[in-house]
PDB file of N, CA and C in Angstrom:
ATOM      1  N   UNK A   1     -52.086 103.228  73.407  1.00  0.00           N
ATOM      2  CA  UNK A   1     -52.006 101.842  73.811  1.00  0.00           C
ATOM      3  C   UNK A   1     -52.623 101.653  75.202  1.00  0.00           C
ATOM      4  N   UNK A   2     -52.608 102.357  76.160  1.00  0.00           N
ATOM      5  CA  UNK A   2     -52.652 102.311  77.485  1.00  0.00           C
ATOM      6  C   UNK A   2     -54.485 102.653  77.475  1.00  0.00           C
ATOM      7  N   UNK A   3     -54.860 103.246  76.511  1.00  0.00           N
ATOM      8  CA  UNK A   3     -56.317 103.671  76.809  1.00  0.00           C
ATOM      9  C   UNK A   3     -57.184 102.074  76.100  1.00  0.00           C
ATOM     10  N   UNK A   4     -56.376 101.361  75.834  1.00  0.00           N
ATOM     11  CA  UNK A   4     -56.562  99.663  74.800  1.00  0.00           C
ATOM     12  C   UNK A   4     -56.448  98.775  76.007  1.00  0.00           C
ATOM     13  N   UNK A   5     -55.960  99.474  77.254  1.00  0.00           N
ATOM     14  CA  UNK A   5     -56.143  98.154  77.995  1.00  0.00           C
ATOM     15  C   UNK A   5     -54.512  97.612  78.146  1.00  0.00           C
ATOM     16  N   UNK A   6     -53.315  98.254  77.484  1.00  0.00           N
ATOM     17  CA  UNK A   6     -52.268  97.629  77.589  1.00  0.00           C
ATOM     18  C   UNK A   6     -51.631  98.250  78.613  1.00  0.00           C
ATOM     19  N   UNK A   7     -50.579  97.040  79.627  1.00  0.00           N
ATOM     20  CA  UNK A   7     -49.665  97.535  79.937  1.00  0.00           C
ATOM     21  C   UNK A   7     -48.004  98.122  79.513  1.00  0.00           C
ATOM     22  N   UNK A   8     -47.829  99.036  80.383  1.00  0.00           N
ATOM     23  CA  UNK A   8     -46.313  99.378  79.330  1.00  0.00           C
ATOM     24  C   UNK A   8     -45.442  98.527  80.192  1.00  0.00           C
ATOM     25  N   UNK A   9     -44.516  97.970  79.491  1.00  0.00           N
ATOM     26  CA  UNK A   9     -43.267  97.197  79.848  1.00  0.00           C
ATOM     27  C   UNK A   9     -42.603  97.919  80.978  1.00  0.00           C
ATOM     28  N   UNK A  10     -42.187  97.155  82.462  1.00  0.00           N
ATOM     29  CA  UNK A  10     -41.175  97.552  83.313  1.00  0.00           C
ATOM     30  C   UNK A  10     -40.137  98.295  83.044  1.00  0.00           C
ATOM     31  N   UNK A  11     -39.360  97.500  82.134  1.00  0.00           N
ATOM     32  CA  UNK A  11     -38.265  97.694  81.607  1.00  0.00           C
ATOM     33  C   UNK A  11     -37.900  98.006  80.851  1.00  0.00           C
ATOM     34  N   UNK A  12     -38.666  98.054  79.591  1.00  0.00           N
ATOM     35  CA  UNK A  12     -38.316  98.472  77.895  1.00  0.00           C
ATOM     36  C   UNK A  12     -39.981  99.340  78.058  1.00  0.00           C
ATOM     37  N   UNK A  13     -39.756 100.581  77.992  1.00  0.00           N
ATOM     38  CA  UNK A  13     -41.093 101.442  78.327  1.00  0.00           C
ATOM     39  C   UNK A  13     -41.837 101.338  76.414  1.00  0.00           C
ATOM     40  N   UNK A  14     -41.082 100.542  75.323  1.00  0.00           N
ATOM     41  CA  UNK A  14     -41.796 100.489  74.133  1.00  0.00           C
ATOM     42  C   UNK A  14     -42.119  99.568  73.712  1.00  0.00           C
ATOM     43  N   UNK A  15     -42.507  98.786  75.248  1.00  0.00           N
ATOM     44  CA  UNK A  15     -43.251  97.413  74.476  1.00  0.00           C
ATOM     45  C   UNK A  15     -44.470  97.404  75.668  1.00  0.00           C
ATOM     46  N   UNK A  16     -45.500  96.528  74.923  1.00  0.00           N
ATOM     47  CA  UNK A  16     -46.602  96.615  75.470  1.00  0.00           C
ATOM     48  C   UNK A  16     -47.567  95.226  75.816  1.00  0.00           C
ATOM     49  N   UNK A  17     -48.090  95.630  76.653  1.00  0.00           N
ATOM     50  CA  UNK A  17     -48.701  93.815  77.145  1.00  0.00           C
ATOM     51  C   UNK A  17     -49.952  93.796  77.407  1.00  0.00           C
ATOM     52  N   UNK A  18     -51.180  93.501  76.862  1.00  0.00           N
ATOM     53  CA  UNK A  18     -52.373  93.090  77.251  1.00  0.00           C
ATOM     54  C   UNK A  18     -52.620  91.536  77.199  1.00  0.00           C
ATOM     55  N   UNK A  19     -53.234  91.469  78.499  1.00  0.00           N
ATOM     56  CA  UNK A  19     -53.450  90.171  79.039  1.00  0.00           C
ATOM     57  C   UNK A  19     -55.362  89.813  78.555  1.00  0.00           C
ATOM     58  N   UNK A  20     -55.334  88.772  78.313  1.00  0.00           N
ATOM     59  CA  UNK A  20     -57.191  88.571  78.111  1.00  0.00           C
ATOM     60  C   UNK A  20     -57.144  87.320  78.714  1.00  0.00           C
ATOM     61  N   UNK A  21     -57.848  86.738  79.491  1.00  0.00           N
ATOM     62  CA  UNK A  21     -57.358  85.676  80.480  1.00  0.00           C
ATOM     63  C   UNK A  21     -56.297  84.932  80.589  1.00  0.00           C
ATOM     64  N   UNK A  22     -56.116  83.875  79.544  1.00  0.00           N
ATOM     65  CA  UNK A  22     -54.979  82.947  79.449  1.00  0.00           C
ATOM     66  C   UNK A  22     -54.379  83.612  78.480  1.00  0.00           C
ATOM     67  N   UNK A  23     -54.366  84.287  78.004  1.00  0.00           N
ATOM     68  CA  UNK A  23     -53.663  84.895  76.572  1.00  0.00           C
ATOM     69  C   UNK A  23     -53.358  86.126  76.773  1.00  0.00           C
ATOM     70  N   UNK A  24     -52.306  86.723  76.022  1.00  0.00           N
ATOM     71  CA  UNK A  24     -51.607  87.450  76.342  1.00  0.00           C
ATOM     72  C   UNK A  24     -50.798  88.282  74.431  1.00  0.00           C
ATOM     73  N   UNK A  25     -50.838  89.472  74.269  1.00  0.00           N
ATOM     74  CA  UNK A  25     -50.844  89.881  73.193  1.00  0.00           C
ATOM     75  C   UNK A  25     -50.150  91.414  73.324  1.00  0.00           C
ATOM     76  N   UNK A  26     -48.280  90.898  72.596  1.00  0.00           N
ATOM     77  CA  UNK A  26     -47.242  91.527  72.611  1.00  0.00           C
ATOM     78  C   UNK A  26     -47.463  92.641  71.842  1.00  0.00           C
ATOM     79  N   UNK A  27     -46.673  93.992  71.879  1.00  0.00           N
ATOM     80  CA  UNK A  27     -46.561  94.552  70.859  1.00  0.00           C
ATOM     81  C   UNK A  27     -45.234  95.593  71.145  1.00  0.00           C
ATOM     82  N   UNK A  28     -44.679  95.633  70.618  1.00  0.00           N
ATOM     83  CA  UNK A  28     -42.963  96.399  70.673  1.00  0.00           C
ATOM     84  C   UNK A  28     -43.243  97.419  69.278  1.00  0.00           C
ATOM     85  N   UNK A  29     -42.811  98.259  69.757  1.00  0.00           N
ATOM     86  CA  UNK A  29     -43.000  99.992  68.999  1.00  0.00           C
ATOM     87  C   UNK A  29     -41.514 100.203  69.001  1.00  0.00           C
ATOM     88  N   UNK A  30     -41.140 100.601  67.559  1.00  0.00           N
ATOM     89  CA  UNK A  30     -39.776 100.862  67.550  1.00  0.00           C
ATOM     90  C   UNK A  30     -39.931 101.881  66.311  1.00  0.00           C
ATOM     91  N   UNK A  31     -39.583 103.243  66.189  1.00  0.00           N
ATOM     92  CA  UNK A  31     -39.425 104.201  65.884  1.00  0.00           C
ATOM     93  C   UNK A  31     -40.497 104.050  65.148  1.00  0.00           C
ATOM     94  N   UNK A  32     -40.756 103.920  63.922  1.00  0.00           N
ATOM     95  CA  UNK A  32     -41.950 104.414  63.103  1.00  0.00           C
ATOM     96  C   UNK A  32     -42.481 102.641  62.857  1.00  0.00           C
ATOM     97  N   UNK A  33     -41.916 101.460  63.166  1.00  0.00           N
ATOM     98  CA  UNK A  33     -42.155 100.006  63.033  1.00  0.00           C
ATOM     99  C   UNK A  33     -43.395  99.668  64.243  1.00  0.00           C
ATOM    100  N   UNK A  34     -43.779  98.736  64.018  1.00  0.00           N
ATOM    101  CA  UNK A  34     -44.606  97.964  65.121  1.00  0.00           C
ATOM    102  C   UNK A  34     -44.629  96.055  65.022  1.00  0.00           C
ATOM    103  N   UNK A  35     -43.857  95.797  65.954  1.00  0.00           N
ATOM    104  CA  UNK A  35     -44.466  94.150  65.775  1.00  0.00           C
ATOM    105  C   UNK A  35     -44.875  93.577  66.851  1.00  0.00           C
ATOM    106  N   UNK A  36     -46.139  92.585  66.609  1.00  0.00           N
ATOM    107  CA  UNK A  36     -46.577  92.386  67.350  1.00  0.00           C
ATOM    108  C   UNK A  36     -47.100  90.923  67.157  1.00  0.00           C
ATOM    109  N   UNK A  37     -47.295  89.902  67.886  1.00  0.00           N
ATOM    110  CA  UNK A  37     -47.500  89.070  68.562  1.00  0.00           C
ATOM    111  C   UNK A  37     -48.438  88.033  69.432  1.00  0.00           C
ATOM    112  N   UNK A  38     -48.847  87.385  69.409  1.00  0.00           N
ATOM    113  CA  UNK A  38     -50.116  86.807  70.668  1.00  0.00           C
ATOM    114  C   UNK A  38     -50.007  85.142  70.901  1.00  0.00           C
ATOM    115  N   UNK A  39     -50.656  84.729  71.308  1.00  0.00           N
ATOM    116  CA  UNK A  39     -51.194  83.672  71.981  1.00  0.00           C
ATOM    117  C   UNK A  39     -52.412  83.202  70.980  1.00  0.00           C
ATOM    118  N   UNK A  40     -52.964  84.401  70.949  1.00  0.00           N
ATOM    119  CA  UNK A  40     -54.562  84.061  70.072  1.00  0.00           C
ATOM    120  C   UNK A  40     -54.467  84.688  68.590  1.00  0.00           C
ATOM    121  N   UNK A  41     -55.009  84.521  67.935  1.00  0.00           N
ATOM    122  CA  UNK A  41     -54.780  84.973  66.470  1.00  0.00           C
ATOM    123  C   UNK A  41     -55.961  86.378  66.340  1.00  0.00           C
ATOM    124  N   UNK A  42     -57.109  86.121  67.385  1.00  0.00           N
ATOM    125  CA  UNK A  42     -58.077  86.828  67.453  1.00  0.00           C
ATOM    126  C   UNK A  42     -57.698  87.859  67.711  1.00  0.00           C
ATOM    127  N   UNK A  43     -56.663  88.089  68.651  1.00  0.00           N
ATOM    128  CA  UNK A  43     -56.423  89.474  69.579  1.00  0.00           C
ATOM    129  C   UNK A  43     -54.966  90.075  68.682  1.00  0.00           C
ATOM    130  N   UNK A  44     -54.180  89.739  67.665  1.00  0.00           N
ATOM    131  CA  UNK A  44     -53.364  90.147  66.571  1.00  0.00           C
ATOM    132  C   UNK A  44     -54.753  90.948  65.855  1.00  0.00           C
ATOM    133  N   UNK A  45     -55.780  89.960  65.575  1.00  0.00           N
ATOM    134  CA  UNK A  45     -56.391  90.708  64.193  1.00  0.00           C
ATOM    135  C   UNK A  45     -57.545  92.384  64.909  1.00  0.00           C
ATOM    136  N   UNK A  46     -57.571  91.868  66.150  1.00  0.00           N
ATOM    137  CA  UNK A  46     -58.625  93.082  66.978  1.00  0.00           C
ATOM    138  C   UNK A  46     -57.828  94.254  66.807  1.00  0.00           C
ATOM    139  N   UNK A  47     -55.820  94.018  67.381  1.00  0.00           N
ATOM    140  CA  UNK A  47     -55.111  94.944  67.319  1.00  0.00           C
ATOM    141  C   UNK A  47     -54.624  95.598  65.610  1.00  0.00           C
ATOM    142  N   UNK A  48     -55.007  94.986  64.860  1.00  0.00           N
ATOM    143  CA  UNK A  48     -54.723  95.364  63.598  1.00  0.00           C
ATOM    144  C   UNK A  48     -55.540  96.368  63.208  1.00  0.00           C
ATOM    145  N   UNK A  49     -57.183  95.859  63.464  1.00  0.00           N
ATOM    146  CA  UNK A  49     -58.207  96.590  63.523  1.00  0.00           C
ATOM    147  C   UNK A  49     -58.385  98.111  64.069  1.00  0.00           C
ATOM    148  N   UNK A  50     -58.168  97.870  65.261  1.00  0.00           N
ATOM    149  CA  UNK A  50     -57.855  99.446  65.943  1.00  0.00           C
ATOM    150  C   UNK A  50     -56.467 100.307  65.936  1.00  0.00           C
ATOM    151  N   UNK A  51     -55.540  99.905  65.322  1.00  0.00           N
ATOM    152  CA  UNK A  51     -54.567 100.176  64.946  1.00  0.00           C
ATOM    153  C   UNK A  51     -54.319 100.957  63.413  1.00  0.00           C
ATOM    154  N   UNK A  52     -55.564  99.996  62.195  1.00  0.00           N
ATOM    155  CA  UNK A  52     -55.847 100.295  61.210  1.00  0.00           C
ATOM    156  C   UNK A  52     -56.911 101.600  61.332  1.00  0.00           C
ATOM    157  N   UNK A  53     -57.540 101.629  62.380  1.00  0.00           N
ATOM    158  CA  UNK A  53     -58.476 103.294  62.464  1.00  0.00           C
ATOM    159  C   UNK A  53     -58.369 104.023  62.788  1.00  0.00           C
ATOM    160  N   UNK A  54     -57.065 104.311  63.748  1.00  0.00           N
ATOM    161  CA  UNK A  54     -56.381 105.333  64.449  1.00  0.00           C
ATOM    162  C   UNK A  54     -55.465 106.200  63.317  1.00  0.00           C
ATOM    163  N   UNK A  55     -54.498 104.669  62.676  1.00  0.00           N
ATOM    164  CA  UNK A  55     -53.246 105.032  61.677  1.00  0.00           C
ATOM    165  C   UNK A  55     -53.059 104.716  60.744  1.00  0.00           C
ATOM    166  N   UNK A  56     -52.688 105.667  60.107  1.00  0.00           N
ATOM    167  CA  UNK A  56     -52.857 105.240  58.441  1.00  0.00           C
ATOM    168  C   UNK A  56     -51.399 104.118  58.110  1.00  0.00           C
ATOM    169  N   UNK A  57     -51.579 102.529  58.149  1.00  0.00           N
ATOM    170  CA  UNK A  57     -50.157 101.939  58.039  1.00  0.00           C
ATOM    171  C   UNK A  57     -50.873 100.860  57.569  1.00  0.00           C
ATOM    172  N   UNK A  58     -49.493  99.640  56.920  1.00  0.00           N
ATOM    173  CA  UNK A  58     -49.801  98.695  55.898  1.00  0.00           C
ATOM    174  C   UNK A  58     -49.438  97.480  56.929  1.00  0.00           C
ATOM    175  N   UNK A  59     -50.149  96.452  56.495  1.00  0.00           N
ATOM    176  CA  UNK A  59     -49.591  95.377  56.863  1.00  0.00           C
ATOM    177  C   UNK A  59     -48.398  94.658  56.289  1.00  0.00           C
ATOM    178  N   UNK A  60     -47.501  94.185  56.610  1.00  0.00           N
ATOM    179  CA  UNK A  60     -46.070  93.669  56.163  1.00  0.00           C
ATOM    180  C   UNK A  60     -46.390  92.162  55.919  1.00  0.00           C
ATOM    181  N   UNK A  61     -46.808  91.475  57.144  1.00  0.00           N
ATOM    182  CA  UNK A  61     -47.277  90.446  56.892  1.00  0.00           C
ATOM    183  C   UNK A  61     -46.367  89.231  58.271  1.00  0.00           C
ATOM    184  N   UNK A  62     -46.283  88.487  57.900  1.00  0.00           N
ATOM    185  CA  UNK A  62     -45.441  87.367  58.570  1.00  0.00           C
ATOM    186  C   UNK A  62     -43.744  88.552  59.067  1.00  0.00           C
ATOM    187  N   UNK A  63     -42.830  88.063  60.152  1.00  0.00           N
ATOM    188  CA  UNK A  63     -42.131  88.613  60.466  1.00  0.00           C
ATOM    189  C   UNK A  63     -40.717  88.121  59.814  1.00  0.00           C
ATOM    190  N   UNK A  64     -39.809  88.458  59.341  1.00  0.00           N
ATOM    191  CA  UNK A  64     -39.106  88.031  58.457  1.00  0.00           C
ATOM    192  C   UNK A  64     -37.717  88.346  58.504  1.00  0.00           C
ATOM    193  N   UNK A  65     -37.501  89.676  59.038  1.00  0.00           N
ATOM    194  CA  UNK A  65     -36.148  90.727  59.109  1.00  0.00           C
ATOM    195  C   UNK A  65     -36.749  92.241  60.012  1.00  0.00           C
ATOM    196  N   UNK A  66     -35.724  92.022  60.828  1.00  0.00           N
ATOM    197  CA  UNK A  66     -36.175  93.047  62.465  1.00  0.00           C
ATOM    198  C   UNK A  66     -35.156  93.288  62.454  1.00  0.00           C
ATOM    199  N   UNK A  67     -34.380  95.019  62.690  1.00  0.00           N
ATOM    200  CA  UNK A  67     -33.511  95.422  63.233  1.00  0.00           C
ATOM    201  C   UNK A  67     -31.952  94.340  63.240  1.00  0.00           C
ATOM    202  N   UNK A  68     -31.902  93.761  61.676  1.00  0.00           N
ATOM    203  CA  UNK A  68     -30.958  92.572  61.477  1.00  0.00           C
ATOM    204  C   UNK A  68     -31.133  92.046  61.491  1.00  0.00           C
ATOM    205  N   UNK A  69     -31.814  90.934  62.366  1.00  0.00           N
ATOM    206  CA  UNK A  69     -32.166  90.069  63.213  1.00  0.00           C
ATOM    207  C   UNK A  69     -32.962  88.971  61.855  1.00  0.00           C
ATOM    208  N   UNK A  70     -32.426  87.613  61.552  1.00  0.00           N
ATOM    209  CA  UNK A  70     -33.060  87.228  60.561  1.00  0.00           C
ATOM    210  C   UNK A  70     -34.049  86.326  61.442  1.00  0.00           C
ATOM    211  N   UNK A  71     -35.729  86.412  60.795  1.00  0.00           N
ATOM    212  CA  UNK A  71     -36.533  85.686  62.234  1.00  0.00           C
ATOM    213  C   UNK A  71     -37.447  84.339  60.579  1.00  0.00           C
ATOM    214  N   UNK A  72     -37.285  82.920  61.333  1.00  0.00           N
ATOM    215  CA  UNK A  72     -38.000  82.358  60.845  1.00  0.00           C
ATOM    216  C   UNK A  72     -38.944  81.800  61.981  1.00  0.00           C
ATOM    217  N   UNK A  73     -40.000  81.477  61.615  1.00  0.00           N
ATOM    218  CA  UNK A  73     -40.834  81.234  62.308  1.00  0.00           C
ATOM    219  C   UNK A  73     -42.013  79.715  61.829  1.00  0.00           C
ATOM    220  N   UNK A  74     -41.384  78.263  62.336  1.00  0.00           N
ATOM    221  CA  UNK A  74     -42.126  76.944  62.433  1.00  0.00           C
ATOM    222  C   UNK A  74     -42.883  76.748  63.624  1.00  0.00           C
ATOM    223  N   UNK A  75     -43.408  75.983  63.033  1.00  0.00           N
ATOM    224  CA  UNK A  75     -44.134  74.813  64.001  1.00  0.00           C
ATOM    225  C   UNK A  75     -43.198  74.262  65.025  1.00  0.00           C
ATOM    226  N   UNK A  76     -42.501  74.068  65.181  1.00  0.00           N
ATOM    227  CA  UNK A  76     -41.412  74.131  66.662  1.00  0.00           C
ATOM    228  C   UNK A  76     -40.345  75.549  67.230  1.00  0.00           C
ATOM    229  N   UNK A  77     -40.893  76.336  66.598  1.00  0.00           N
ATOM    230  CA  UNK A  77     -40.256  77.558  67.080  1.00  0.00           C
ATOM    231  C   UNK A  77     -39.772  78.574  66.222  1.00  0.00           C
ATOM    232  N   UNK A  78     -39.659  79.511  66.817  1.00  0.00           N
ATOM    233  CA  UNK A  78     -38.840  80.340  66.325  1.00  0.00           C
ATOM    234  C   UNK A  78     -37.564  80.373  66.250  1.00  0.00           C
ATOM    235  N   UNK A  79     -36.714  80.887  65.324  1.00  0.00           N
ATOM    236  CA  UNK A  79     -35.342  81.045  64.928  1.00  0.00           C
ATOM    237  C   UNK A  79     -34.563  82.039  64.914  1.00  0.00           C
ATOM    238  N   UNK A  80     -33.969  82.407  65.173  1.00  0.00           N
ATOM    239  CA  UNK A  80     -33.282  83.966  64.993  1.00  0.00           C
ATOM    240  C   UNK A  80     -31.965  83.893  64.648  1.00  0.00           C
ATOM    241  N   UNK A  81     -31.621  84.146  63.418  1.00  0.00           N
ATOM    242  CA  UNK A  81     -29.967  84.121  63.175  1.00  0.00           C
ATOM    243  C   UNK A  81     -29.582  86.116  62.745  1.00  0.00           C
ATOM    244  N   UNK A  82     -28.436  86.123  62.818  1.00  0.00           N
ATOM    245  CA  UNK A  82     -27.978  86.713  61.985  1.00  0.00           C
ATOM    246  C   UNK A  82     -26.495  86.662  60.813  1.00  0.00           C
ATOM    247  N   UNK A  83     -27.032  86.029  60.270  1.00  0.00           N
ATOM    248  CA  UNK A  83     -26.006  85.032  59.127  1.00  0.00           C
ATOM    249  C   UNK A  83     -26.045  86.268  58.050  1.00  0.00           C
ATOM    250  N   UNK A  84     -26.986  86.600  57.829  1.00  0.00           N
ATOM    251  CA  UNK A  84     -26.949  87.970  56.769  1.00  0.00           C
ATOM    252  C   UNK A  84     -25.850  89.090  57.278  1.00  0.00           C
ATOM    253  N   UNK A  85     -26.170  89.898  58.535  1.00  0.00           N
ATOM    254  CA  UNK A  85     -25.240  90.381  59.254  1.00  0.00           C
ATOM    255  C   UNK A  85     -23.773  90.275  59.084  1.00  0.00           C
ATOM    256  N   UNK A  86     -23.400  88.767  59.273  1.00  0.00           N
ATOM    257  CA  UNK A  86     -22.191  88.768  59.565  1.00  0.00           C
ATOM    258  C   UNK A  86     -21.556  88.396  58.148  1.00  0.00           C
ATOM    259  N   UNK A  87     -22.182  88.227  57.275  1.00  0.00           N
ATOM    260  CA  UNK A  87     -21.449  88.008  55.710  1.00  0.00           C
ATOM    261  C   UNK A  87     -21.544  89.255  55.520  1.00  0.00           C
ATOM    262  N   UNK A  88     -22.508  90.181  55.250  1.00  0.00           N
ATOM    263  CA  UNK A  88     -21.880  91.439  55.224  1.00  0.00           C
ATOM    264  C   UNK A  88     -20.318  92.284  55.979  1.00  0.00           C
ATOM    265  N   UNK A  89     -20.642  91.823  56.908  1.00  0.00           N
ATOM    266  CA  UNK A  89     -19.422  91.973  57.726  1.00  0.00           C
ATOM    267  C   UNK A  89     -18.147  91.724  57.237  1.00  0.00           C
ATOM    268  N   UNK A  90     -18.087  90.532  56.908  1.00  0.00           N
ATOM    269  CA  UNK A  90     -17.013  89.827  56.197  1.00  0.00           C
ATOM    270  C   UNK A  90     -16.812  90.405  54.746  1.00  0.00           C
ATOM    271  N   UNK A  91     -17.929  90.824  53.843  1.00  0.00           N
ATOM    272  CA  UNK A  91     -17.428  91.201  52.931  1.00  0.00           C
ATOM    273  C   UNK A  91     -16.873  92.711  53.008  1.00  0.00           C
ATOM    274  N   UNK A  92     -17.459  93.716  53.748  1.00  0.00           N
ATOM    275  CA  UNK A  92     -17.355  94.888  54.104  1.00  0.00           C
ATOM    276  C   UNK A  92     -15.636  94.771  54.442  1.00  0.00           C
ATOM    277  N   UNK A  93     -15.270  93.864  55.329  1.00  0.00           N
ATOM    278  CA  UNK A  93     -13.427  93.895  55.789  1.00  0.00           C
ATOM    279  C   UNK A  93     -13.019  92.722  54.290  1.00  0.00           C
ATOM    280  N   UNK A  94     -13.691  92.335  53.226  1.00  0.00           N
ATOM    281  CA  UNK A  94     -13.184  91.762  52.294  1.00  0.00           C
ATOM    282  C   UNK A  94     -12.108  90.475  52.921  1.00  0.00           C
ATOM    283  N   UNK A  95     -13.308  89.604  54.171  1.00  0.00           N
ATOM    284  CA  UNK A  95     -13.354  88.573  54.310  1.00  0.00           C
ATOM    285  C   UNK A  95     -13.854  87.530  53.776  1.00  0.00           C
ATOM    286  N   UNK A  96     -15.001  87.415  52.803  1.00  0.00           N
ATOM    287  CA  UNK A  96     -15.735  86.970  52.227  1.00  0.00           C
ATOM    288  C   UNK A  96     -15.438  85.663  51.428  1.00  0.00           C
ATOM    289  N   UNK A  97     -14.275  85.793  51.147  1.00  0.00           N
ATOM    290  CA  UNK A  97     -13.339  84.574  50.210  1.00  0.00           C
ATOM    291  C   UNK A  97     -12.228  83.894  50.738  1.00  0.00           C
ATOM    292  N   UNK A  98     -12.670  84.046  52.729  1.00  0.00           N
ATOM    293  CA  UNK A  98     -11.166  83.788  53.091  1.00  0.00           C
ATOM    294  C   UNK A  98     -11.424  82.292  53.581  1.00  0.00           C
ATOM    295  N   UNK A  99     -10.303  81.726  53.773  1.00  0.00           N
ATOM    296  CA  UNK A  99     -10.260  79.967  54.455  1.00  0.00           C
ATOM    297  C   UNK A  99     -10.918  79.998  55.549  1.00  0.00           C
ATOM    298  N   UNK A 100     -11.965  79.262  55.881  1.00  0.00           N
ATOM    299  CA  UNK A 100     -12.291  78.731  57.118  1.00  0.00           C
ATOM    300  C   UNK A 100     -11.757  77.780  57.765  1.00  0.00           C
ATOM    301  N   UNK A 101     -11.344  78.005  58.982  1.00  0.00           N
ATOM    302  CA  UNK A 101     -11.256  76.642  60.402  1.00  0.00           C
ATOM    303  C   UNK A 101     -12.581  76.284  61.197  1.00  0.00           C
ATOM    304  N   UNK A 102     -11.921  74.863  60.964  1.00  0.00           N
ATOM    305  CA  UNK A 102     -13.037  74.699  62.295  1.00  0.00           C
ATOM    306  C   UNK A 102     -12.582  74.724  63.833  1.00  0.00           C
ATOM    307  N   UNK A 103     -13.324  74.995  64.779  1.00  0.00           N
ATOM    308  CA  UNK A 103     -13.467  74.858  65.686  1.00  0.00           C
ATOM    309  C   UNK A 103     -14.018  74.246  67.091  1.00  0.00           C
ATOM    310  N   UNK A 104     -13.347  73.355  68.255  1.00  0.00           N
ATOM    311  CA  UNK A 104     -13.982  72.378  68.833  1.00  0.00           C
ATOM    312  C   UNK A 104     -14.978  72.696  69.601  1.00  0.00           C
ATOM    313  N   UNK A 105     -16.335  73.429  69.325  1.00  0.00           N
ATOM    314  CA  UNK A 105     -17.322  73.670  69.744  1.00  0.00           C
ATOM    315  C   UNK A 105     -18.268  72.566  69.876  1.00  0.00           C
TER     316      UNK A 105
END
């Protein structure tokens, strides 16, 4: 990554940052996963490119489910729940069928 021009993250040493003037093009490495990110659509498909000749790996496609994390992704933003997570949860302690309250949130 670093010989691509990227910087490594301050703080999280497995994520990575190349800047191309105004734009800017993420990429987070997590054990054998990669997702990644941009500003420009150009500089996703450059990194796919040199990514695709180095390593033998598939494209997944759109981002969908990360480390739990349920991710939708509109035209006004991104979303991140984990609603999947926690029904598992509930069914796992065979909460799944129990009464709900509400609460004054």
């Amino acid at each position: 990554m670093l010989e691509n021009d990227f910087e490594k993250g301050k703080i999280d040493s497995t994520l990575f940052i190349k800047r191309v003037g105004e734009h800017i093009l993420l990429v987070q490495v997590y054990v054998y996963d990669i997702i990644f990110g941009s500003t420009n659509k150009s500089l996703c498909e450059g990194f796919t490119s040199i990514m695709q000749g180095e390593f033998e790996m598939s494209m997944m496609g759109e981002l969908t489910f990360f480390l739990g994390l349920q991710i939708k992704q509109m035209e006004k933003g991104t979303f991140i729940s984990q609603s999947k997570y926690c029904k598992d949860v509930l069914k796992k302690f065979e909460m799944d069928n129990a009464k709900t309250a509400s609460t004054p949130i």
